[in-house]
N, C-alpha and C. Protein backbone atom coordinates (compact mmCIF):
# COMPACT_ATOMS: atom_id res chain seq x y z
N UNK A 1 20.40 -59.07 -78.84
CA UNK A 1 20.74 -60.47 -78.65
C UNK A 1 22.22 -60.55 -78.27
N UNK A 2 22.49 -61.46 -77.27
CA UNK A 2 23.99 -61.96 -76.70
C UNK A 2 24.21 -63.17 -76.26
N UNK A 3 25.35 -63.44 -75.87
CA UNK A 3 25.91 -64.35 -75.70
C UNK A 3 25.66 -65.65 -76.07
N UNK A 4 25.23 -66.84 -75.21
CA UNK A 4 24.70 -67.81 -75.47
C UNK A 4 23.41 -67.73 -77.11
N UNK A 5 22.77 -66.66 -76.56
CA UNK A 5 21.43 -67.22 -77.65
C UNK A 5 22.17 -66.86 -78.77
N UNK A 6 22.75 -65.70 -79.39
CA UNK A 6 23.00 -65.22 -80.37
C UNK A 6 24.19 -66.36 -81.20
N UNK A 7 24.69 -66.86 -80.27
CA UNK A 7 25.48 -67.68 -80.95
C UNK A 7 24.44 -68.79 -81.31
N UNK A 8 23.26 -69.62 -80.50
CA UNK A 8 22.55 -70.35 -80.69
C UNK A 8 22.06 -69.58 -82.27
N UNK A 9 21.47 -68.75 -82.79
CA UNK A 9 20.90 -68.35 -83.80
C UNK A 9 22.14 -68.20 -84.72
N UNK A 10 22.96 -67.71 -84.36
CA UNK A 10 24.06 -67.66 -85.48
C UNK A 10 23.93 -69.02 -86.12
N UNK A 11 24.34 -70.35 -85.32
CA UNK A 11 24.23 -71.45 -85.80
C UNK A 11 23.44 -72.13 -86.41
N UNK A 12 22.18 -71.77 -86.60
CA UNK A 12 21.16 -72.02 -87.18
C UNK A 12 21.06 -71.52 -88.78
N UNK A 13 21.67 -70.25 -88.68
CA UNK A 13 22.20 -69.96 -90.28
C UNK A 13 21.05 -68.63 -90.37
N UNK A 14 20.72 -67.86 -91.70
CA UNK A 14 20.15 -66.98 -91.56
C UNK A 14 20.15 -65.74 -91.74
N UNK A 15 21.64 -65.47 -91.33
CA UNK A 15 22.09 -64.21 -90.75
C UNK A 15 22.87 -63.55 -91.85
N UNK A 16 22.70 -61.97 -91.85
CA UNK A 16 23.87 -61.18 -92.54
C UNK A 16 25.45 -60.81 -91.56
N UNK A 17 26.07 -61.45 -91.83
CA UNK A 17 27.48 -60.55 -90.88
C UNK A 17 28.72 -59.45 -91.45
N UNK A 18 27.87 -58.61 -91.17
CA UNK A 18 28.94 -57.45 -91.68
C UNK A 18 30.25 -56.78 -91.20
N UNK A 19 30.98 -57.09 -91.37
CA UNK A 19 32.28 -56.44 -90.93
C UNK A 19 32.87 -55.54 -91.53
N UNK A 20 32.93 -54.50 -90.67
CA UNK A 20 34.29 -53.55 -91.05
C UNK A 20 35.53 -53.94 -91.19
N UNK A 21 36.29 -53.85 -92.16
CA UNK A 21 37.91 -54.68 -92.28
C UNK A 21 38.45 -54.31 -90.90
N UNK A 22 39.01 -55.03 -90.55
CA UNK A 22 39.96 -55.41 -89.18
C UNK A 22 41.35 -53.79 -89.43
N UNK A 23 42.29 -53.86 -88.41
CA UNK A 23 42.79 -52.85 -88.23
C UNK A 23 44.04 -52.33 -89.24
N UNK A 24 44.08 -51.14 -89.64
CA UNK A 24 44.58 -50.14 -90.80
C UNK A 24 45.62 -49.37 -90.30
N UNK A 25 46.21 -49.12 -91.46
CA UNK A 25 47.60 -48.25 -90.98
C UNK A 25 47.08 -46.83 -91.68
N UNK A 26 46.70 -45.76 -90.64
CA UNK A 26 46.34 -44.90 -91.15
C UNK A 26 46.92 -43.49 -91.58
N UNK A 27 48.65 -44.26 -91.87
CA UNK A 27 49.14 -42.97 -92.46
C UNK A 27 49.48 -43.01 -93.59
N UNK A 28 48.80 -44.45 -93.78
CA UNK A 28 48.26 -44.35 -95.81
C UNK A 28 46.96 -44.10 -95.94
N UNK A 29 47.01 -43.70 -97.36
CA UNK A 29 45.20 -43.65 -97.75
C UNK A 29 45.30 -43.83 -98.77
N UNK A 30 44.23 -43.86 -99.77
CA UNK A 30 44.12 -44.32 -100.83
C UNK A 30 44.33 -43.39 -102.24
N UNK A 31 44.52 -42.41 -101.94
CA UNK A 31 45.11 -41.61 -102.91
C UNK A 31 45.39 -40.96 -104.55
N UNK A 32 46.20 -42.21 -103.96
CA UNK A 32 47.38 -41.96 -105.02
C UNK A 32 46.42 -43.80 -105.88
N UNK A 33 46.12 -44.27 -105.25
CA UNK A 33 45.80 -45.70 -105.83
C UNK A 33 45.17 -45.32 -107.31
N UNK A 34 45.61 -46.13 -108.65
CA UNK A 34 45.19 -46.40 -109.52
C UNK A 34 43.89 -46.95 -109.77
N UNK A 35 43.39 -48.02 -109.08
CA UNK A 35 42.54 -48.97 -109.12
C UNK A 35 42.50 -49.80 -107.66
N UNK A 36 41.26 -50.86 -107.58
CA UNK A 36 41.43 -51.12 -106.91
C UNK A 36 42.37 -52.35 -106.32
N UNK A 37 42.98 -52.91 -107.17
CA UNK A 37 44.41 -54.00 -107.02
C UNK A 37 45.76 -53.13 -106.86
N UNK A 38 45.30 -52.03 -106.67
CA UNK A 38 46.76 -51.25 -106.67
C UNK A 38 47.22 -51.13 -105.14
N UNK A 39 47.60 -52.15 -104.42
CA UNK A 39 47.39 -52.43 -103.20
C UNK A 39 48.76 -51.67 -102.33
N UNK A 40 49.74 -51.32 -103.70
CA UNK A 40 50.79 -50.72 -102.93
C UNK A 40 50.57 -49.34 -102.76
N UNK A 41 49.21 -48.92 -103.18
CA UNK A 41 49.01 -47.43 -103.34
C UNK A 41 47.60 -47.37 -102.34
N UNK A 42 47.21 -48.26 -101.57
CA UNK A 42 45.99 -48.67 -100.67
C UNK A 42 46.53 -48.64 -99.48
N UNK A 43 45.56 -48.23 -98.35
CA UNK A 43 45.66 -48.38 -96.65
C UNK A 43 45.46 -49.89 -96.43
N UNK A 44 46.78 -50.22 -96.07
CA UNK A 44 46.78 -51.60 -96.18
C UNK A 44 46.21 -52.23 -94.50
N UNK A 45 46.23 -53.63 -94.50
CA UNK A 45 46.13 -53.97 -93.27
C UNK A 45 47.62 -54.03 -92.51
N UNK A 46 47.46 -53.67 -90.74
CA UNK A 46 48.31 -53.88 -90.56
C UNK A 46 48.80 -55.11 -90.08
N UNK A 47 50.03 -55.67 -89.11
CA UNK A 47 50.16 -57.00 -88.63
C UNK A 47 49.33 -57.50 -87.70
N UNK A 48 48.66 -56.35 -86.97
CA UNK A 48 47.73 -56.40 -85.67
C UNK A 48 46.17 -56.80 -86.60
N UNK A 49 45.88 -56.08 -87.59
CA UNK A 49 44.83 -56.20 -88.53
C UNK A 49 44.90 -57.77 -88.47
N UNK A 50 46.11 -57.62 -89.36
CA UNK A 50 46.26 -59.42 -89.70
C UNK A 50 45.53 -60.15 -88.55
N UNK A 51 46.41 -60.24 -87.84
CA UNK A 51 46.36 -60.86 -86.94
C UNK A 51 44.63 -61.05 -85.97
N UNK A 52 44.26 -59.61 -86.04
CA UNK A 52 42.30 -60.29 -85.72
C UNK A 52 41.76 -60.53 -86.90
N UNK A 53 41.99 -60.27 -87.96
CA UNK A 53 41.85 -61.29 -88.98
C UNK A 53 41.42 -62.94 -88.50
N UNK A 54 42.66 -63.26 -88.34
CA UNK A 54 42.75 -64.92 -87.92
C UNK A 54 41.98 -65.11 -86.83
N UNK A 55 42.05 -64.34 -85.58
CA UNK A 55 41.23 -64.35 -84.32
C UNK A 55 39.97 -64.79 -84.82
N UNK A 56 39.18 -63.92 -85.41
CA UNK A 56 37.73 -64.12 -86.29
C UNK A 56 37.40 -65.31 -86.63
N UNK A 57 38.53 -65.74 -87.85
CA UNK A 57 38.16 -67.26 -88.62
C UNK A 57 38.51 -68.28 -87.43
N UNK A 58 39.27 -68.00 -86.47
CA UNK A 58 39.34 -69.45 -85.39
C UNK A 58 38.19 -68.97 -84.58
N UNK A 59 37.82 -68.55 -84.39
CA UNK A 59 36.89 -68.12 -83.22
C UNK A 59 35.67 -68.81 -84.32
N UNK A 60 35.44 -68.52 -85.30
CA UNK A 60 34.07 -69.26 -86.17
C UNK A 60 34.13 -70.31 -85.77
N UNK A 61 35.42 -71.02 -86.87
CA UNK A 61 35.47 -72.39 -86.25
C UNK A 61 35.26 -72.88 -85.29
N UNK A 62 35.63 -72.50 -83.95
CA UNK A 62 35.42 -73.02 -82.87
C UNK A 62 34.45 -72.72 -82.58
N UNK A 63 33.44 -71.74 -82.68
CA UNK A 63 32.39 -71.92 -82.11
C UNK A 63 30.69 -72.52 -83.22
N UNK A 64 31.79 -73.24 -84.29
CA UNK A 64 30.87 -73.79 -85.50
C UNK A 64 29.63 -72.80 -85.43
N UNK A 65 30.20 -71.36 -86.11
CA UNK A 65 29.39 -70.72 -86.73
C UNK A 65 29.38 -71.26 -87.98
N UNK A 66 28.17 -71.61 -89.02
CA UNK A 66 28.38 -71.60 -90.48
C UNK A 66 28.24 -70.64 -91.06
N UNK A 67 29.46 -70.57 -92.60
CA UNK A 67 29.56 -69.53 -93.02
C UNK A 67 29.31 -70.15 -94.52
N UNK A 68 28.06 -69.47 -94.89
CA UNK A 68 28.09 -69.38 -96.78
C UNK A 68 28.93 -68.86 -97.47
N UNK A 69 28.33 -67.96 -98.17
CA UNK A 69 28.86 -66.56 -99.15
C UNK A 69 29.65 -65.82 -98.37
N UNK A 70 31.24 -65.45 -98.54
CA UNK A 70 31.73 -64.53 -97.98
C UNK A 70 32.07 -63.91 -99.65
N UNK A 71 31.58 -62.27 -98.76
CA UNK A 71 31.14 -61.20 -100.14
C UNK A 71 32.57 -60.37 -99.63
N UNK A 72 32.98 -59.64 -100.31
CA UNK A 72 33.84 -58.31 -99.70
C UNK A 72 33.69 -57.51 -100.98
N UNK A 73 34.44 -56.09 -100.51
CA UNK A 73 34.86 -54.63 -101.26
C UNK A 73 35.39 -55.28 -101.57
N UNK A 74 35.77 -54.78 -103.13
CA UNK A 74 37.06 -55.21 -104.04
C UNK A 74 38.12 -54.36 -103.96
N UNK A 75 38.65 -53.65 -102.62
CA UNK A 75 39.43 -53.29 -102.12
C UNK A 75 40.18 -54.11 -100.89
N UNK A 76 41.69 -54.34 -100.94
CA UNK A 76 42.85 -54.61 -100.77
C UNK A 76 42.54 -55.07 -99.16
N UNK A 77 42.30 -54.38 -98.02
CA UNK A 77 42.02 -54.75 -97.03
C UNK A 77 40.87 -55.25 -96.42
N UNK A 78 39.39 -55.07 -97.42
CA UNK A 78 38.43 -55.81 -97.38
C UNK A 78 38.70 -57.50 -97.48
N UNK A 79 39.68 -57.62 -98.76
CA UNK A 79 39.40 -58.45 -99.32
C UNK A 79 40.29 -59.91 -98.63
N UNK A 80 41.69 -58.81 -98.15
CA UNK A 80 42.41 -59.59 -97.18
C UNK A 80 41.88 -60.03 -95.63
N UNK A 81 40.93 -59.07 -95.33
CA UNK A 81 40.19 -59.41 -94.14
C UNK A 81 39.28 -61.00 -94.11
N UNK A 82 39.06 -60.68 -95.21
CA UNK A 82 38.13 -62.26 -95.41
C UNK A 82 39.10 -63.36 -95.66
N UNK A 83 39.72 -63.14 -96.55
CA UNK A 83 40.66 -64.18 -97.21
C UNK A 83 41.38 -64.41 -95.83
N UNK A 84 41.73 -64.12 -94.82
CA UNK A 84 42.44 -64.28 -93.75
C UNK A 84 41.53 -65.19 -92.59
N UNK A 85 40.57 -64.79 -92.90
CA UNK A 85 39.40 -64.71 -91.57
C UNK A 85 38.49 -66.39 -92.17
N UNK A 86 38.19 -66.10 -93.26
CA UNK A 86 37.45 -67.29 -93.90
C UNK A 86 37.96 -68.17 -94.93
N UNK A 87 39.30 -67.73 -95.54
CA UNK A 87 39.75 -68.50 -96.49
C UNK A 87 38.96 -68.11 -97.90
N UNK A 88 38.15 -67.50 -97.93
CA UNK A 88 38.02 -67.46 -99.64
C UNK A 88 36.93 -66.20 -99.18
N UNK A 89 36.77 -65.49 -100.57
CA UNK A 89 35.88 -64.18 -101.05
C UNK A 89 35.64 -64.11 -102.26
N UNK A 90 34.64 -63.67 -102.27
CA UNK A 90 33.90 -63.03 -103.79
C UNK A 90 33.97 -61.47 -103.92
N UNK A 91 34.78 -60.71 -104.74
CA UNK A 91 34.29 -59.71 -105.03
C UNK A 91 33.20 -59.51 -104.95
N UNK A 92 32.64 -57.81 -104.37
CA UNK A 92 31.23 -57.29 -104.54
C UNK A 92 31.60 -56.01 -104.67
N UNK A 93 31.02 -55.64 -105.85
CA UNK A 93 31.13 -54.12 -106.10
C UNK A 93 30.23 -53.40 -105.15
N UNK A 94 28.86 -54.29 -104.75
CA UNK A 94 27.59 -54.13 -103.38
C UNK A 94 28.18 -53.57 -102.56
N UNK A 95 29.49 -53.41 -102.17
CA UNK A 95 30.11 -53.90 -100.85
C UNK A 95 31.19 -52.90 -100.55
N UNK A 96 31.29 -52.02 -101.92
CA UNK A 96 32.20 -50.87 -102.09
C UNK A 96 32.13 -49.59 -101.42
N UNK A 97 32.97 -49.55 -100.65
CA UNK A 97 33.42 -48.48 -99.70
C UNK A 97 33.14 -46.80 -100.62
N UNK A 98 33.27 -45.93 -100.09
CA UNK A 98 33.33 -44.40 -100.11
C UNK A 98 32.67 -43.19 -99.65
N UNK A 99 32.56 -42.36 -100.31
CA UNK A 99 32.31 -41.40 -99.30
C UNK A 99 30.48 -41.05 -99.27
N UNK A 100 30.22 -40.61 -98.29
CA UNK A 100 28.69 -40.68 -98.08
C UNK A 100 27.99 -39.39 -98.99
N UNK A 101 28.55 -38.90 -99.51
CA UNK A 101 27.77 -37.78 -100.52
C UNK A 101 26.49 -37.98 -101.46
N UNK A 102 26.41 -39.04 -101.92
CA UNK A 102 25.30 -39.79 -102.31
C UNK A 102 24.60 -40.44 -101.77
N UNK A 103 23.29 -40.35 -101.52
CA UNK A 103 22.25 -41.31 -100.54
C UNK A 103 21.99 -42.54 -101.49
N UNK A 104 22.17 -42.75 -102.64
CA UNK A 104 21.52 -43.56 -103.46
C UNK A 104 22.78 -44.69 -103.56
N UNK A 105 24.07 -44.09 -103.68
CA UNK A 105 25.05 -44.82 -103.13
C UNK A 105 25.27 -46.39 -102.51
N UNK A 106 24.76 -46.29 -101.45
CA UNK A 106 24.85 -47.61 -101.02
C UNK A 106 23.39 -48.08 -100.59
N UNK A 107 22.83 -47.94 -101.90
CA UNK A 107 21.60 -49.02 -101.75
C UNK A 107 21.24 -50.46 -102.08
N UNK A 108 22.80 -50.87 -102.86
CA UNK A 108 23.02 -52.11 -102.75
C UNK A 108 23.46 -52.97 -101.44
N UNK A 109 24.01 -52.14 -100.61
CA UNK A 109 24.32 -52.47 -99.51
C UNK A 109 23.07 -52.96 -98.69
N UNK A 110 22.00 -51.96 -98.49
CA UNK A 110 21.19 -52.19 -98.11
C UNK A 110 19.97 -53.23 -98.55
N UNK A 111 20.39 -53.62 -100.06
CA UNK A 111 19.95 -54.93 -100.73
C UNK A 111 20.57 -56.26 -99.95
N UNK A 112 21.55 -55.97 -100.02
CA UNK A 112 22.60 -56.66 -99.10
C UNK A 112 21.88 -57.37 -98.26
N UNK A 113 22.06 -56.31 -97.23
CA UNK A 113 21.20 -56.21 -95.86
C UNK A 113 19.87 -56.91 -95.65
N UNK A 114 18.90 -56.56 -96.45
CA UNK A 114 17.78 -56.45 -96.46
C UNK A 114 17.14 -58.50 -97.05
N UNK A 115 17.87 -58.59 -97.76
CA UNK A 115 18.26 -59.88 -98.77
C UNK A 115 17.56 -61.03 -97.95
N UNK A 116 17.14 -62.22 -97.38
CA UNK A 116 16.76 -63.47 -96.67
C UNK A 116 18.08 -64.40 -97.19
N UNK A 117 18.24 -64.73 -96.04
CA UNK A 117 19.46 -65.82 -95.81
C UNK A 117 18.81 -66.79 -95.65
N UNK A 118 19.06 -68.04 -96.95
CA UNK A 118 18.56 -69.12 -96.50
C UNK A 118 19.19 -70.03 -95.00
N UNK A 119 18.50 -70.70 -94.18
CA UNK A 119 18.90 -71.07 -93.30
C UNK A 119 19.94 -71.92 -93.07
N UNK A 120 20.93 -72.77 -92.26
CA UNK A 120 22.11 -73.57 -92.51
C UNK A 120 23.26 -73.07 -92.50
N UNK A 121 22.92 -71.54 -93.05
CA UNK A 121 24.58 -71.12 -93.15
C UNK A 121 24.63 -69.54 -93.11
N UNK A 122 25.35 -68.29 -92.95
CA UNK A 122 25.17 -67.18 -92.91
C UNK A 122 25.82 -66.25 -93.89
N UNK A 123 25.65 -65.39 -94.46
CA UNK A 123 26.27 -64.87 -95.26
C UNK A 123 26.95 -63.92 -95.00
N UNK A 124 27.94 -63.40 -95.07
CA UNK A 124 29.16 -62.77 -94.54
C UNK A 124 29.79 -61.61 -95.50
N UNK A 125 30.07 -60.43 -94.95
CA UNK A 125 30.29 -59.21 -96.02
C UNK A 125 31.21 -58.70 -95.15
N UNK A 126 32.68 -58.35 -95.84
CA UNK A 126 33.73 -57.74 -95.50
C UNK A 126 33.35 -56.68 -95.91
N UNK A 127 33.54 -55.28 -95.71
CA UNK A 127 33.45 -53.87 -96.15
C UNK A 127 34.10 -52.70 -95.72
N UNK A 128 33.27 -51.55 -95.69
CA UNK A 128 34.20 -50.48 -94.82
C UNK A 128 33.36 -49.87 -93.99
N UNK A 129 33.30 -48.91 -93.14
CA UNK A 129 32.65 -47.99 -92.19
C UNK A 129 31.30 -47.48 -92.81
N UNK A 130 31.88 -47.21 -93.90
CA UNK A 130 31.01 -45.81 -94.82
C UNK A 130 30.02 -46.58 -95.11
N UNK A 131 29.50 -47.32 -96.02
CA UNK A 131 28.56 -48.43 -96.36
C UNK A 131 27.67 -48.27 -95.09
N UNK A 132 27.82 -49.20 -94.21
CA UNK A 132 27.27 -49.43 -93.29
C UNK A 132 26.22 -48.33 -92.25
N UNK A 133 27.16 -47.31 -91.77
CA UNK A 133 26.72 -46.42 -91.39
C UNK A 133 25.31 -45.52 -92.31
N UNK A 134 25.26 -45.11 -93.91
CA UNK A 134 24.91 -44.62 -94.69
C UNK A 134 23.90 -45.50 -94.43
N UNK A 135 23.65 -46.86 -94.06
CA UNK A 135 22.26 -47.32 -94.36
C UNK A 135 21.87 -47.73 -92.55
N UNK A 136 22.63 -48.16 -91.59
CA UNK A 136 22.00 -48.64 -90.54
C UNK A 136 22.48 -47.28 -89.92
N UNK A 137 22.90 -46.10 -89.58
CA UNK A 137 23.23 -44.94 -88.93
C UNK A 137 24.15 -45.23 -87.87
N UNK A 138 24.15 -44.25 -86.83
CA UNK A 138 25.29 -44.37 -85.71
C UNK A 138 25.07 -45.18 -85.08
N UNK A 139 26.13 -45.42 -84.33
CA UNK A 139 27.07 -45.06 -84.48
C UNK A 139 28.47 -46.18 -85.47
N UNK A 140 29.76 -45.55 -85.67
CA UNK A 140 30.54 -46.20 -86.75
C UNK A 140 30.98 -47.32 -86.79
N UNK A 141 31.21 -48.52 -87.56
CA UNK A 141 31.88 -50.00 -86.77
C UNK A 141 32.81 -50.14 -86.72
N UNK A 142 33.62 -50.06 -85.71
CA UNK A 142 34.73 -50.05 -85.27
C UNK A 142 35.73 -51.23 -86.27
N UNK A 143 37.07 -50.52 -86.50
CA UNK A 143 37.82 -51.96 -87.41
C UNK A 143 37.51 -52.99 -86.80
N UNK A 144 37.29 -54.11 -87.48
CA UNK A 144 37.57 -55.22 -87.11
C UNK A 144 35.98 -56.20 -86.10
N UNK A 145 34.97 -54.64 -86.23
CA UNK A 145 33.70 -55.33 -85.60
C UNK A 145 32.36 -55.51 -86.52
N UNK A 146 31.73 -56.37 -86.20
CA UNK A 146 30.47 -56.96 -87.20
C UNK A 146 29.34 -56.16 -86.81
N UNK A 147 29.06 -56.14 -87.32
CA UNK A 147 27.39 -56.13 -87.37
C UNK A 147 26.20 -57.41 -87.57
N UNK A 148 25.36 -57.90 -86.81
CA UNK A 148 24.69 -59.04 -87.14
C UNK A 148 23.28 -58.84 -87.26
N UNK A 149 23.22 -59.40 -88.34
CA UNK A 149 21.48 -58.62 -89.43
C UNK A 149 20.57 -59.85 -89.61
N UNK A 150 19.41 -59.20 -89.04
CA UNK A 150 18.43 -60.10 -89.50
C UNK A 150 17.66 -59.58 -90.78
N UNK A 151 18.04 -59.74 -92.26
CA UNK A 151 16.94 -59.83 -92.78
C UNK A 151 15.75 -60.04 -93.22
N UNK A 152 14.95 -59.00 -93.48
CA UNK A 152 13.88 -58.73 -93.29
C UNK A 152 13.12 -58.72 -94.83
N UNK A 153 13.69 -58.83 -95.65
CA UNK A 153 12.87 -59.12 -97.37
C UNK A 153 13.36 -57.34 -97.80
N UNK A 154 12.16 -56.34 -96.82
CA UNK A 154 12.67 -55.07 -97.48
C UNK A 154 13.16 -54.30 -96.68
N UNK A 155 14.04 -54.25 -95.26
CA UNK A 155 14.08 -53.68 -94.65
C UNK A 155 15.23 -54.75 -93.74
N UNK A 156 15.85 -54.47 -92.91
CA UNK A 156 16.95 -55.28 -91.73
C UNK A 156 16.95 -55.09 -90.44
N UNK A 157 17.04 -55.72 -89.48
CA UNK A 157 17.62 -55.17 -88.11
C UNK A 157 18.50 -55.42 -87.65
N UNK A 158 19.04 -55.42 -86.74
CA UNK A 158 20.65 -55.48 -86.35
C UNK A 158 20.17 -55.72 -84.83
N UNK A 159 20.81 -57.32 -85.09
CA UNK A 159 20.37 -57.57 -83.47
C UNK A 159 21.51 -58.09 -82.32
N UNK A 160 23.16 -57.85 -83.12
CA UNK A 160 24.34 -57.19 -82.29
C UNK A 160 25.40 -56.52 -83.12
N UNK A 161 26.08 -56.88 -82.22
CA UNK A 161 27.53 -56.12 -82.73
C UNK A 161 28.33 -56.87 -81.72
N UNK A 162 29.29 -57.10 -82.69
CA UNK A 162 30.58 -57.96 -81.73
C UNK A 162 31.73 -57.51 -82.53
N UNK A 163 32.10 -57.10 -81.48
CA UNK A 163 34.49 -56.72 -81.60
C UNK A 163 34.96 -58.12 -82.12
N UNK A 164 36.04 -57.55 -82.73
CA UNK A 164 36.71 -58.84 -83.28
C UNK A 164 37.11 -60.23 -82.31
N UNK A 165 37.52 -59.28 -81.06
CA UNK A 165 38.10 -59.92 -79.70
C UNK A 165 37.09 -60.73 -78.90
N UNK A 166 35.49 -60.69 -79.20
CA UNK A 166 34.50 -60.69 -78.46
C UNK A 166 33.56 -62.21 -78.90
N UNK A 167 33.95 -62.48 -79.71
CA UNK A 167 33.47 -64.10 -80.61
C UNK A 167 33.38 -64.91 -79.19
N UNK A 168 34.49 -65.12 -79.14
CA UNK A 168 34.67 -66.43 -78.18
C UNK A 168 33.35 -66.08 -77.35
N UNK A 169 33.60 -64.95 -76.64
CA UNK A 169 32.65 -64.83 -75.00
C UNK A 169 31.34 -65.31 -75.64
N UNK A 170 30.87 -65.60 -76.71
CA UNK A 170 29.20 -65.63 -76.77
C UNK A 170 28.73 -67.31 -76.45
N UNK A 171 30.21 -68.06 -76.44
CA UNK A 171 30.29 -69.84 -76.10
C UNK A 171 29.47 -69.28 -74.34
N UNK A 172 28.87 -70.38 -74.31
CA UNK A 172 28.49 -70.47 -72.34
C UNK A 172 29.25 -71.07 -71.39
């Protein structure tokens, strides 16, 4: 699905939108971090991050996507991705980033995923790469790009993907 229609269905409500946090400074990592509020010890966002951050939340607005539940990682640049993009977030531990060594791992994610969106409004999940990939496969989502899910009760499909930069074009 693109352009015109997908935005037509976006608006209708329904939908899972998953995003990978917007763009990272990757000569931090997480390390040394205590926890996850330990944001001075986290790969933070950068100003460019920031900045499609905001691209995102004006681009909704303007193209009156509705947005329900915005979920994120309870990590530092998840959480700023939303809070930037939508103005408010809910922690989700669902939604927690790491490494793919466990298959069982992110099967909340895929609860997530899988979940029915009541109609009117869409539900929205800030996250990281890892999540995502571990349950829908290749290829990786680029910072700062969504994923758009139709749930399915036990199962999801993914019927785009849009760059942070790419919102607008789906107006006609």
């Amino acid at each position: 699905m693109a352009g015109p229609q997908l935005l037509s269905e976006l608006r209708k409500g329904g939908y899972v939108i998953y995003f990978r946090h917007t763009s990272t400074d990757f000569s931090r990592d997480d390390v040394r971090s205590k926890n996850d509020d330990d944001c001075d010890n986290r790969r933070p966002l950068t100003d460019k991050g920031r900045g499609e951050a905001g691209q995102i939340g004006a681009a909704f607005k303007e193209l009156k996507i509705p947005v329900g539940q915005v979920l994120a990682s309870p990590r530092c640049r998840t959480l700023e991705t939303a809070m930037l993009a939508f103005g408010r977030a809910d922690k989700a531990d669902e939604a927690r980033g790491g490494p793919l060594t466990d298959s069982e791992r992110y099967t909340p994610v895929r609860a997530l995923l899988s979940t029915p969106v009541k109609p009117g409004a869409n539900l929205v999940i800030a996250s990281h790469g890892n999540p995502f990939y571990a349950v829908a496969g290749a290829p990786y989502l680029a910072e700062g790009e969504a994923a758009v899910v139709r749930p399915l009760g036990k199962d999801f499909e993914i019927v785009a993907r849009v760059r942070h930069d790419a919102w607008r074009a789906l107006a006609p």
